[in-house]
C-alpha atoms as a PDB file:
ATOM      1  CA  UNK A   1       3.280  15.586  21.799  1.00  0.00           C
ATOM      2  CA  UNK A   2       1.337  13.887  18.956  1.00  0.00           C
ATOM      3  CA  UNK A   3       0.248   9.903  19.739  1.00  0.00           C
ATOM      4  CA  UNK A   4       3.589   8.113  17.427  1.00  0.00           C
ATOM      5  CA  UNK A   5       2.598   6.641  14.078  1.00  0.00           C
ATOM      6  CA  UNK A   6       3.070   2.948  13.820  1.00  0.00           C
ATOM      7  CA  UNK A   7       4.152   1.517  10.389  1.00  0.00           C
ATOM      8  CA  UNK A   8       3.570  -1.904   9.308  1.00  0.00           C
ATOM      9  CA  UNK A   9       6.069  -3.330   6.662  1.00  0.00           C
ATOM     10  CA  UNK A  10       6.091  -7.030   5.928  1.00  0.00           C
ATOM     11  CA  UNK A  11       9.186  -8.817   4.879  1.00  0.00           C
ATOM     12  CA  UNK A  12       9.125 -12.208   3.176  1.00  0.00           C
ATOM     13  CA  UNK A  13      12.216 -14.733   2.741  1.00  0.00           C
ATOM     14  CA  UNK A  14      12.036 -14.445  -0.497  1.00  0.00           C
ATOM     15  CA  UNK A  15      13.108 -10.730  -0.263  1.00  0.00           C
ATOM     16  CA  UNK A  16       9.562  -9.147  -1.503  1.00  0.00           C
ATOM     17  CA  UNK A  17       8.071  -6.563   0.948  1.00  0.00           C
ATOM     18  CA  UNK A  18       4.634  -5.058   1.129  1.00  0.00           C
ATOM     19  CA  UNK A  19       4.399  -1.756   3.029  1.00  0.00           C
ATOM     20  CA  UNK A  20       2.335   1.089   3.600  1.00  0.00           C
ATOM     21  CA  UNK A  21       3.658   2.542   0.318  1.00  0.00           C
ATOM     22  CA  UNK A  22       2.618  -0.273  -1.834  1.00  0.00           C
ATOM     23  CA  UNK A  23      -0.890  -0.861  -0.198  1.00  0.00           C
ATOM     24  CA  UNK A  24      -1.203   3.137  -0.604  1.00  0.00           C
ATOM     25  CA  UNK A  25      -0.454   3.062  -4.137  1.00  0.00           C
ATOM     26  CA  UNK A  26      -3.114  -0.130  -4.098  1.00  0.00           C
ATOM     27  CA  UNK A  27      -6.011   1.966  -2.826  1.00  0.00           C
ATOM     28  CA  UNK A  28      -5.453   4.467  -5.228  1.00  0.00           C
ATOM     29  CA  UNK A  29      -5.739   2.783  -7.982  1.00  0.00           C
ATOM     30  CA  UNK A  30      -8.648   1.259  -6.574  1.00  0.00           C
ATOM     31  CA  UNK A  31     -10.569   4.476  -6.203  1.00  0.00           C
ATOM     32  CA  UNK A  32      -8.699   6.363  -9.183  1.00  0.00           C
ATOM     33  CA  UNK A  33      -9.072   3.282 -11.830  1.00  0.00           C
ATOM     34  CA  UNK A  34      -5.331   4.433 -13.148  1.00  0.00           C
ATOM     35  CA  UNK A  35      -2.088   4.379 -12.031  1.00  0.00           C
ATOM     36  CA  UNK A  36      -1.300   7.797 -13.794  1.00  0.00           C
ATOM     37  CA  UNK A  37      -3.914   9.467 -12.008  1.00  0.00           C
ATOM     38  CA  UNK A  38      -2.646   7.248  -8.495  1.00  0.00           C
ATOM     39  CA  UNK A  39       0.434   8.214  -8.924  1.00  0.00           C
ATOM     40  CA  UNK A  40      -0.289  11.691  -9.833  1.00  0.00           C
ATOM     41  CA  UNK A  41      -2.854  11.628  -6.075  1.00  0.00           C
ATOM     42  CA  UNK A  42       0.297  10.113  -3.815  1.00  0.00           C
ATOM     43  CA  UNK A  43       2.662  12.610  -5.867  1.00  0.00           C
ATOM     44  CA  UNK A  44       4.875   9.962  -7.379  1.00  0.00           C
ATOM     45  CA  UNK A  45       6.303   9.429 -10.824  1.00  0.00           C
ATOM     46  CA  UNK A  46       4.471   6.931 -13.455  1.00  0.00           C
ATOM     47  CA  UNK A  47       6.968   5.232 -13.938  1.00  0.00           C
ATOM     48  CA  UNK A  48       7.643   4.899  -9.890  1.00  0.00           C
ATOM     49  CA  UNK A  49       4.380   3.938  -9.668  1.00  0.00           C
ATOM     50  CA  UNK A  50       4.576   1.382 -12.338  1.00  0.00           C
ATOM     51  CA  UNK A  51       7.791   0.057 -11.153  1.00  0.00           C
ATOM     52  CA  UNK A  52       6.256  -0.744  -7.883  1.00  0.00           C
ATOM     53  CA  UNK A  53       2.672  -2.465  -9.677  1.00  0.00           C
ATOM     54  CA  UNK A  54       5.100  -4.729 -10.952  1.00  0.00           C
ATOM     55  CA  UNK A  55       6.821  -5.598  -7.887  1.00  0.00           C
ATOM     56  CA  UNK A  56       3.427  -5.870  -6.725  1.00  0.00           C
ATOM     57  CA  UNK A  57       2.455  -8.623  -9.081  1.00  0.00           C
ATOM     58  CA  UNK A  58       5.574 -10.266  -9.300  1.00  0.00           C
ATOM     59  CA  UNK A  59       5.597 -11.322  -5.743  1.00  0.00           C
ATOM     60  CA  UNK A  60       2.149 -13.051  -5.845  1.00  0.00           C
ATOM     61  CA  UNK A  61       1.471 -16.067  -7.032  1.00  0.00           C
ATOM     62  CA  UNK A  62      -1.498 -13.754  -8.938  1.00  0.00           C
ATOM     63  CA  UNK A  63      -2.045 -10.652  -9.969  1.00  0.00           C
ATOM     64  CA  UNK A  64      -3.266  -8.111  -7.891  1.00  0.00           C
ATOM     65  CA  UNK A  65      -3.207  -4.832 -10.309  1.00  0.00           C
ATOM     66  CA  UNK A  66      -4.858  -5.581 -14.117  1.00  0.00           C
ATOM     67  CA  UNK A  67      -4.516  -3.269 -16.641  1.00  0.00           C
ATOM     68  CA  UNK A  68      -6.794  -2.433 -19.980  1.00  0.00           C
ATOM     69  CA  UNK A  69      -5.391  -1.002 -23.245  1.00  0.00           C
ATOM     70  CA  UNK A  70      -6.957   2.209 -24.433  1.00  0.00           C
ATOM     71  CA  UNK A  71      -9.959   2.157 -26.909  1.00  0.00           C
ATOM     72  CA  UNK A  72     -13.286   4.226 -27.614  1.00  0.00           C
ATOM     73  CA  UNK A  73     -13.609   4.632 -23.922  1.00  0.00           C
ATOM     74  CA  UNK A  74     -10.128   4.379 -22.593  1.00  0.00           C
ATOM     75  CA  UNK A  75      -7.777   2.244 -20.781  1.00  0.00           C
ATOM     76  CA  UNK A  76      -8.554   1.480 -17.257  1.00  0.00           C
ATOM     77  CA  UNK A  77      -6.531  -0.335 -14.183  1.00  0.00           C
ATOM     78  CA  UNK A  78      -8.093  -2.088 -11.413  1.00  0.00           C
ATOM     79  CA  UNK A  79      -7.393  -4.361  -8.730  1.00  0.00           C
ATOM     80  CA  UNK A  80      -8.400  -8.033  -8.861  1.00  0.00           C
ATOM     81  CA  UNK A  81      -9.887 -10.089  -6.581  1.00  0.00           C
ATOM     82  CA  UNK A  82      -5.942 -10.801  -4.756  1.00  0.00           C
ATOM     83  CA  UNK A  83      -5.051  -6.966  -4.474  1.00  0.00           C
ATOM     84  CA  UNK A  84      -8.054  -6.677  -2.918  1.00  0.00           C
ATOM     85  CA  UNK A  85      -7.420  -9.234  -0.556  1.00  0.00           C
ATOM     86  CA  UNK A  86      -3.996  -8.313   0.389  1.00  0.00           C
ATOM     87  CA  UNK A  87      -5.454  -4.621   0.948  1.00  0.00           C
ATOM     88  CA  UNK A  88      -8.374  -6.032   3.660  1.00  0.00           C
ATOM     89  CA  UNK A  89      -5.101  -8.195   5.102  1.00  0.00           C
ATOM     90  CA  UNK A  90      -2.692  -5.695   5.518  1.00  0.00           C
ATOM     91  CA  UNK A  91      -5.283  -3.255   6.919  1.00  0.00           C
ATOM     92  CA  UNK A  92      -6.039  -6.070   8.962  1.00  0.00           C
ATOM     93  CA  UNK A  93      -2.720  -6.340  10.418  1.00  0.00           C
ATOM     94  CA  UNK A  94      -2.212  -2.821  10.964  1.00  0.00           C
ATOM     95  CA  UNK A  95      -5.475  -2.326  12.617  1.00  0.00           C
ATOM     96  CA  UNK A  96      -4.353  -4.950  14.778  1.00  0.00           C
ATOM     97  CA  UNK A  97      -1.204  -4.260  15.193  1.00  0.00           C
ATOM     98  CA  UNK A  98      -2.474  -0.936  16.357  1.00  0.00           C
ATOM     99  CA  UNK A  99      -4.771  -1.632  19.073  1.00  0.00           C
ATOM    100  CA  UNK A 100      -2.811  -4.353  20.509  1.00  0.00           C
ATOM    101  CA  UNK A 101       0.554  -2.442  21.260  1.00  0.00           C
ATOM    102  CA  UNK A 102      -1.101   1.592  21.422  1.00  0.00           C
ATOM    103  CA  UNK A 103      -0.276   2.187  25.377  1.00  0.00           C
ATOM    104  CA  UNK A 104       3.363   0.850  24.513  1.00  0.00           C
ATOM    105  CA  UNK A 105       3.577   3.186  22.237  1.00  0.00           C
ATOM    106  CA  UNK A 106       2.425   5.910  24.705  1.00  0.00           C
ATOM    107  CA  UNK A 107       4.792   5.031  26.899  1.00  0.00           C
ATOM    108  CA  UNK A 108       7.732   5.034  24.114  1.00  0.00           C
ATOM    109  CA  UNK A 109       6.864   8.660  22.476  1.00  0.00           C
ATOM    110  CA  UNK A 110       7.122   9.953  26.792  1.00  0.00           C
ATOM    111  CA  UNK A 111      10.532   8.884  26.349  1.00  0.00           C
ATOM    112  CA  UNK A 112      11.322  10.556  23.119  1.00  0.00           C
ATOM    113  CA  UNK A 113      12.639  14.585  23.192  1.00  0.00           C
ATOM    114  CA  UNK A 114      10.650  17.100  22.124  1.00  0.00           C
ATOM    115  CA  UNK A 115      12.774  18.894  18.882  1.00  0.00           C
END
């Protein structure tokens, strides 16, 4: 049986959460330089996508996706210097997260059935 597949997903009081959806979407941006073309890589809608960009940046206190309008070359999206920061924290975490608890979850996928 596969190793399981631990999933971080941070919760805030305020109600905002960052997950590994959000910090996916993130990196694509990030190496696709638009959130069509992200959206289009993690096979989600634009206007999913954009929906959760502005989540995003409405639960920092900054930015972490900016956006440029179109002109001779083009629009363009890219993460600032706080989505970048919340991407090397999260992956943080999870790497973490992941080393720290891996023989517990050994021992809790023995304990699973097989389907």
């Amino acid at each position: 049986m596969p190793n399981p597949r631990l999933s971080i997903r941070l919760d805030f009081a305020n109600g905002d959460r960052i997950g590994p959806g959000k910090i996916a979407l993130l990196e694509a941006i990030r190496s696709q330089g638009s959130i069509t073309v992200a959206a289009q890589h993690l096979g989600m809608s634009y206007r999913r996508a954009w929906l959760l960009v502005q989540a995003i940046n409405n639960s920092l206190q900054q930015p972490a996706v900016a956006t440029s309008q179109g002109g001779a070359e083009g629009g363009g999206t890219v993460l600032t210097p706080v989505g970048e920061e919340v991407v090397k924290l999260y992956r943080s975490i999870e790497g973490r997260s992941h080393t720290s608890v891996h023989q517990e979850c050994l021992a809790i996928s023995r304990l699973v059935c097989c389907r």
